[in-house]
Protein backbone atom coordinates (compact mmCIF):
# COMPACT_ATOMS: atom_id res chain seq x y z
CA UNK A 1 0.00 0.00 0.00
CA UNK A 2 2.87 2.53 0.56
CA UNK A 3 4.78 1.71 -2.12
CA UNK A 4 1.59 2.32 -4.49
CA UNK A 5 1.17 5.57 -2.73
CA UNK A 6 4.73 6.69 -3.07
CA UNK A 7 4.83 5.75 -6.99
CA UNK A 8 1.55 7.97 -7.12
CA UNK A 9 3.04 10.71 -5.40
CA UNK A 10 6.70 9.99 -7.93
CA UNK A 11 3.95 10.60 -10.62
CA UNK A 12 2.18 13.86 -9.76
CA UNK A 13 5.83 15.31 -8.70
CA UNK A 14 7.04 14.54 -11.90
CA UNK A 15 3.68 16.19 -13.46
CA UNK A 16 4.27 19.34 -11.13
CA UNK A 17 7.97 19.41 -12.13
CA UNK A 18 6.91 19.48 -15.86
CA UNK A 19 4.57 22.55 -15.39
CA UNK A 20 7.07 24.64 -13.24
CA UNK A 21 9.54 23.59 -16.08
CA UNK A 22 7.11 24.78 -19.17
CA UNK A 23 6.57 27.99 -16.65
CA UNK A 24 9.77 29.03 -16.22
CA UNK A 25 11.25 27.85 -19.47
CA UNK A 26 8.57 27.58 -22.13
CA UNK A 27 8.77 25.78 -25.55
CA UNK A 28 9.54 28.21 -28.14
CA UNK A 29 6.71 28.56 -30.86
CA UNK A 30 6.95 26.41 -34.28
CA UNK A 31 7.08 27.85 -37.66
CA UNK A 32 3.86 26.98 -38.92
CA UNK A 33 5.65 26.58 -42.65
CA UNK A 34 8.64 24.45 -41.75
CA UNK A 35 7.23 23.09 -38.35
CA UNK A 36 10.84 24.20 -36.72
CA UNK A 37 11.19 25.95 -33.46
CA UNK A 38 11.43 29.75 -33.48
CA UNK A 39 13.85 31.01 -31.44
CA UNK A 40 14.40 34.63 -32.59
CA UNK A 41 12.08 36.82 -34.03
CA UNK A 42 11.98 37.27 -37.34
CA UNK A 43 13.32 40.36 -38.91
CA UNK A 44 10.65 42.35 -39.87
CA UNK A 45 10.78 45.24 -41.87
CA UNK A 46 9.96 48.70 -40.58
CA UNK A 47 6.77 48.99 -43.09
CA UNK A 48 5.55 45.90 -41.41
CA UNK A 49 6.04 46.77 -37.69
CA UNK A 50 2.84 46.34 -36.77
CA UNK A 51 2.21 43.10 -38.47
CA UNK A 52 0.69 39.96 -36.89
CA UNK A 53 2.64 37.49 -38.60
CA UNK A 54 5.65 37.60 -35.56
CA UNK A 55 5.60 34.57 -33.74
CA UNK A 56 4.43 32.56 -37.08
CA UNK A 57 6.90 32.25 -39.31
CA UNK A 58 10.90 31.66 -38.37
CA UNK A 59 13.31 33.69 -40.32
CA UNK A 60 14.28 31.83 -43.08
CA UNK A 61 10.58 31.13 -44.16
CA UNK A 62 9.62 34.88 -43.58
CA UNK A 63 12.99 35.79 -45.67
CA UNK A 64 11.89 33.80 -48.70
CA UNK A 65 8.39 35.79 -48.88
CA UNK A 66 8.97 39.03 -50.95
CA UNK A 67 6.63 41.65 -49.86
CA UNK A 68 5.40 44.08 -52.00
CA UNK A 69 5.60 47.49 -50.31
CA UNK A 70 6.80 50.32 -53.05
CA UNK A 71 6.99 50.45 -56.89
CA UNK A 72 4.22 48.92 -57.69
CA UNK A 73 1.55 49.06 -60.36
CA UNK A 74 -1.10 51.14 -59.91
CA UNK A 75 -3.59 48.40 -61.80
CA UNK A 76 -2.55 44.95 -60.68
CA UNK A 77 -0.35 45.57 -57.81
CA UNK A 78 2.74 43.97 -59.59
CA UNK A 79 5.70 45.24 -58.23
CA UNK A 80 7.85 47.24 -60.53
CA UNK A 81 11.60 47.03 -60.75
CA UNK A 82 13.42 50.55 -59.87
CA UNK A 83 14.02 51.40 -62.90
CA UNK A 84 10.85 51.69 -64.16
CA UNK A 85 9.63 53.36 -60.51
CA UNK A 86 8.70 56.51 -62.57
CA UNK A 87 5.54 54.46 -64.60
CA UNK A 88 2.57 53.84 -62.81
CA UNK A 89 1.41 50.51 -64.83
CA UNK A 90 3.56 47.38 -64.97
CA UNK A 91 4.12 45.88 -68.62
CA UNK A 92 0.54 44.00 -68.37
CA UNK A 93 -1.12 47.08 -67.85
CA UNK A 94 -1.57 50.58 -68.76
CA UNK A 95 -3.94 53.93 -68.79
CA UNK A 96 -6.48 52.55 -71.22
CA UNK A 97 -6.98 49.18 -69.54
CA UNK A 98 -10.70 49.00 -68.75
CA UNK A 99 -11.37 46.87 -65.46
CA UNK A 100 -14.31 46.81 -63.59
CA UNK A 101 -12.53 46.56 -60.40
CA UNK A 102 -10.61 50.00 -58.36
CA UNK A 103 -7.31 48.14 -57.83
CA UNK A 104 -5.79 44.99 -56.87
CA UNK A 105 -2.81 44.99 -54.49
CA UNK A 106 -1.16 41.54 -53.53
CA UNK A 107 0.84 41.00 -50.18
CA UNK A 108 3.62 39.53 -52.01
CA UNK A 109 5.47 38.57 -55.04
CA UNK A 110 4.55 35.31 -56.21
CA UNK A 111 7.38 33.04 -55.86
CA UNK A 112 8.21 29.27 -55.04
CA UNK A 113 8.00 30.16 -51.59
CA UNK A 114 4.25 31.38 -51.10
CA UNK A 115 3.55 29.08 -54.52
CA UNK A 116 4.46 26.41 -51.48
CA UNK A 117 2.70 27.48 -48.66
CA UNK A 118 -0.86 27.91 -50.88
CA UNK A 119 -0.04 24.38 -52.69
CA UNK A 120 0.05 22.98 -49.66
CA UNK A 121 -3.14 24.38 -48.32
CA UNK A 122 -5.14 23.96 -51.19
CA UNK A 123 -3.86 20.63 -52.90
CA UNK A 124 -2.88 19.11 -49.31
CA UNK A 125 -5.09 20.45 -47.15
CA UNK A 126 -2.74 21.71 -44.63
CA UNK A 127 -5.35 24.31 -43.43
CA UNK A 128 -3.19 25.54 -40.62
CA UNK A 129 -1.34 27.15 -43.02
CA UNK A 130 -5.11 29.16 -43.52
CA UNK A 131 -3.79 30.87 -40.32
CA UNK A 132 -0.31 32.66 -41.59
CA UNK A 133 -2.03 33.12 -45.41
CA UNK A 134 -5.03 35.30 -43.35
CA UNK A 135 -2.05 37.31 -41.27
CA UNK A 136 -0.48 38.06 -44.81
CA UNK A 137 -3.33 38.95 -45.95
CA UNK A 138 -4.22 41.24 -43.01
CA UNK A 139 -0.95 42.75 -42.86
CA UNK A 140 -1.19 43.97 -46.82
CA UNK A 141 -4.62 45.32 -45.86
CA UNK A 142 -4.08 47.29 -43.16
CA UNK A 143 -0.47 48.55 -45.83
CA UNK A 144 -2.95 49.40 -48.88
CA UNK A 145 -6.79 49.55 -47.81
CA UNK A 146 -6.23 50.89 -44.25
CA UNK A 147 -7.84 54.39 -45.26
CA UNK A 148 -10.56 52.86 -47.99
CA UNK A 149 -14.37 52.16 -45.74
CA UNK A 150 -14.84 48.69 -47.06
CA UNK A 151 -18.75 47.48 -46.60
CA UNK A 152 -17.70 43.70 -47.11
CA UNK A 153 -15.69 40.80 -48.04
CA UNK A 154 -16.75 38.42 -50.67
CA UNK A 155 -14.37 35.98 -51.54
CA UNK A 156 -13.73 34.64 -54.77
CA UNK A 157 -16.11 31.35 -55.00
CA UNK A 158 -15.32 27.54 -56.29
CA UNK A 159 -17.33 25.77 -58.56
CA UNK A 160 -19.72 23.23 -56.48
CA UNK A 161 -17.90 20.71 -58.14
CA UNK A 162 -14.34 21.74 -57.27
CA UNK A 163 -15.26 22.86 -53.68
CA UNK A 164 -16.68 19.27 -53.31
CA UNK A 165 -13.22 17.65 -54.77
CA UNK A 166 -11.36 19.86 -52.54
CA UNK A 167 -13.78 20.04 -49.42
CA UNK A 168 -13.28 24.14 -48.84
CA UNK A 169 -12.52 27.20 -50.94
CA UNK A 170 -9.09 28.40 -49.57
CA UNK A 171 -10.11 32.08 -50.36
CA UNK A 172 -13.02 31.86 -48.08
CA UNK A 173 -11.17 30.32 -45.52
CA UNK A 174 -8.68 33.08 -45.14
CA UNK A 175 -11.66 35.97 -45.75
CA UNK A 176 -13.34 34.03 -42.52
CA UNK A 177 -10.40 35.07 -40.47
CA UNK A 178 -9.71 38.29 -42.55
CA UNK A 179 -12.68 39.64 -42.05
CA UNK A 180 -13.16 38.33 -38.45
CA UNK A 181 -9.78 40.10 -37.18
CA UNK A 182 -11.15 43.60 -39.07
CA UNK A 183 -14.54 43.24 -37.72
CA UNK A 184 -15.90 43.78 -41.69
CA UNK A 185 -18.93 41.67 -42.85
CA UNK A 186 -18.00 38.62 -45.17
CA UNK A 187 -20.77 36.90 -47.63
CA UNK A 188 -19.53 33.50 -48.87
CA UNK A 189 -22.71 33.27 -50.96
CA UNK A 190 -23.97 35.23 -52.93
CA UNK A 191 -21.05 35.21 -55.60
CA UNK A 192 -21.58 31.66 -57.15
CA UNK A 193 -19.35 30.36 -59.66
CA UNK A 194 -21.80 28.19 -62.18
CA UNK A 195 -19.19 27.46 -65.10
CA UNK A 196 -16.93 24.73 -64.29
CA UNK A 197 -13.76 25.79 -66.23
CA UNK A 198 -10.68 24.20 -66.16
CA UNK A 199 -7.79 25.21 -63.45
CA UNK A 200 -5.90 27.96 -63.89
CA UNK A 201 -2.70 26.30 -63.74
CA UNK A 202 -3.88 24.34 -66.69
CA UNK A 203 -4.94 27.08 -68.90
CA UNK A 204 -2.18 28.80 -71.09
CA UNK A 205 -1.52 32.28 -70.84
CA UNK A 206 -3.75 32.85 -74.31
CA UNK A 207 -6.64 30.83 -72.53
CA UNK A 208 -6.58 32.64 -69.29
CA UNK A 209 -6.44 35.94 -70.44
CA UNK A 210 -10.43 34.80 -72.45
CA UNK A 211 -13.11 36.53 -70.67
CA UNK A 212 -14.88 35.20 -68.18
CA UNK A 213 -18.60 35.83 -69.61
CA UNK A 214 -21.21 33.81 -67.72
CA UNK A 215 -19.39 32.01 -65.56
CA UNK A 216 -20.01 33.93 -62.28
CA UNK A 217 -23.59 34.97 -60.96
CA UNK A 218 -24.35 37.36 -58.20
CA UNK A 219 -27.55 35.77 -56.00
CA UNK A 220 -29.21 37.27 -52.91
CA UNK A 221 -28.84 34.81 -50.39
CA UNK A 222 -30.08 37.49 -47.55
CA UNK A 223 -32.96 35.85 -45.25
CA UNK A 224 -36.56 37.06 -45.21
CA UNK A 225 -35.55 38.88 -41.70
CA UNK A 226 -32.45 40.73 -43.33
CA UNK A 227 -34.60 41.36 -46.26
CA UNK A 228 -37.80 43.22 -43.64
CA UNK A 229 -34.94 45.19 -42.54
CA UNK A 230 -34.11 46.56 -45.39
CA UNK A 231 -35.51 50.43 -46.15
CA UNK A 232 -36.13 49.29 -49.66
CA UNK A 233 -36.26 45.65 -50.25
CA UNK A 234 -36.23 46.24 -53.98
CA UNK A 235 -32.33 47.30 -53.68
CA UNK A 236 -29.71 45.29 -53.78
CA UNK A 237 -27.73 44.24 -50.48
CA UNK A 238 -25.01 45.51 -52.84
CA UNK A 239 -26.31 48.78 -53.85
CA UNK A 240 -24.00 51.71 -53.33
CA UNK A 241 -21.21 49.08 -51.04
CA UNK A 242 -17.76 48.81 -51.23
CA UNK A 243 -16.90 45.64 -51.69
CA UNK A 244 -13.07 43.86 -50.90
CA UNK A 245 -12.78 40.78 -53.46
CA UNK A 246 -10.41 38.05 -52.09
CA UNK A 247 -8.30 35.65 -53.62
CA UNK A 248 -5.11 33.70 -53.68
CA UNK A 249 -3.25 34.69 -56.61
CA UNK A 250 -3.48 37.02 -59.19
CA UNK A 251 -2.32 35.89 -62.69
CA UNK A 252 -4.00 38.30 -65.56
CA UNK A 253 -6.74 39.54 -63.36
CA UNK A 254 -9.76 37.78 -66.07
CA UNK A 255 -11.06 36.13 -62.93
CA UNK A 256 -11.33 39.21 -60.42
CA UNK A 257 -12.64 41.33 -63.29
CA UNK A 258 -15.32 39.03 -64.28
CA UNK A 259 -16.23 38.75 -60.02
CA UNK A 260 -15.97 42.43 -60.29
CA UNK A 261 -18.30 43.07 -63.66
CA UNK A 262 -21.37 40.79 -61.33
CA UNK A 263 -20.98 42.53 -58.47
CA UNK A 264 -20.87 46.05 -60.03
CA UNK A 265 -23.69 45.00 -62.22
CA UNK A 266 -25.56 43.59 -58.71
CA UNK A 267 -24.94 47.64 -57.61
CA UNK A 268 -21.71 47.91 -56.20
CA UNK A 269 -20.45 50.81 -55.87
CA UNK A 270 -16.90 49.76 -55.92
CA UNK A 271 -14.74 46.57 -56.05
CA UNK A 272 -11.14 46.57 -54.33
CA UNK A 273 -9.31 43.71 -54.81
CA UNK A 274 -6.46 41.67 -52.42
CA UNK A 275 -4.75 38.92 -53.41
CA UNK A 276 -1.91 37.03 -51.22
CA UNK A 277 0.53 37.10 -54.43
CA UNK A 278 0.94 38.23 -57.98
């Protein structure tokens, strides 16, 4: 009977020990890209002072992200080498370009690094990855949009088919925590994508740069109650809003302006775009 009492009491002083230990000499965080321990804080830079993503990311993965904070395209958000600093368009763009959305600005450039991280959410499902994508994300709106009232977030939506192959649509994923952390409505609805087209990484450069005609359909998915509440309930939930469109990457910009030409056309008043790289 001791003896059992004594190994229980060897057991709960070990436990105590343990806790004391993590107390007074806690486990340093883990990079949530290469799951290694972070034991200085990154370096950020002094345009990014106040961003969230410290205590996420260890050096070397925050080192191989290239934000995008000067020189950049007034269109697309592309940054533009220093030599062409003095042009406002990058070489995709220019004064004439007709889009139906304000602006797009990306977080970063694309690269294999963030190529990586959203692979790995979207084609592996490593969702906690959803949680340093959303701090990017945050960080470049607070940089770019900081002064801009934005009404909501709408995300740009999967094809039924797609969202069932892949289980969840990355983009609304991060806008879930975006817009939770800015305290900005989201709608994960009413923008329905009703054209399955093929993937974007499949297309060529020729194919993706095709309109987008028909392929993406703005429906009210407000509730009767939302819908009473309204002053007029013949306007749209859109009408005179300022809506943030979301996405991962943007490549030519044919998929944000065709999200952009519904949701103008559904009485937007004007459609900002973020995307995580370009």
């Amino acid at each position: 009977m001791g003896t059992s009492t004594e190994s229980k009491l060897r057991i709960q002083l070990k436990e105590w020990l343990k806790v004391i230990s993590e107390l007074i000499y806690p486990e340093p965080p883990v990079c949530i890209v290469c799951k290694t321990a972070i034991t200085t804080r990154a370096h950020i830079p002094m345009e990014l002072a106040k961003s969230n993503l410290s205590g996420k990311v260890c050096n070397a993965c925050f080192g191989k992200l290239e934000f995008i904070l000067d020189s950049y395209c007034t269109v697309c958000g592309r940054s533009i080498r220093c030599d062409d600093a003095e042009s406002q368009f990058c070489q995709d763009c220019s004064s004439d370009n007709q889009r139906y959305f304000v602006s797009n600005r990306a977080a970063v450039a694309y690269n294999e690094a963030i190529q990586d991280i959203i692979h790995r959410l979207k084609y592996r499902g490593q969702r906690e990855l959803a949680d340093l994508l959303a701090a990017i994300a945050h960080n470049a709106f607070k940089y770019y949009y900081q002064d801009i009232h934005i009404d909501i977030i709408i995300p740009v939506p999967l094809h039924v088919d797609r969202l069932a192959e892949r289980g969840f649509n990355q983009a609304a994923m991060i806008g879930n925590k975006l817009a939770a952390d800015l305290q900005i409505p989201i709608d994960t609805t009413s923008l329905q994508r009703v054209l399955h087209t093929p993937k974007q990484s499949k297309k060529t450069r020729w194919d993706r740069i095709q309109p987008l005609d028909g392929v993406f359909v703005y429906r009210d998915q407000q509730s009767d109650q939302q819908r009473e509440q309204q002053t007029n309930q013949l306007e749209s939930p859109l009408s005179n809003k300022s809506v943030l469109l979301l996405d991962d990457i943007y490549t030519t910009g044919t998929t944000v302006d065709a999200c952009a030409k519904v949701l103008k056309a559904a009485g937007a008043a004007n459609v900002y775009v973020l995307t995580l790289a370009r």
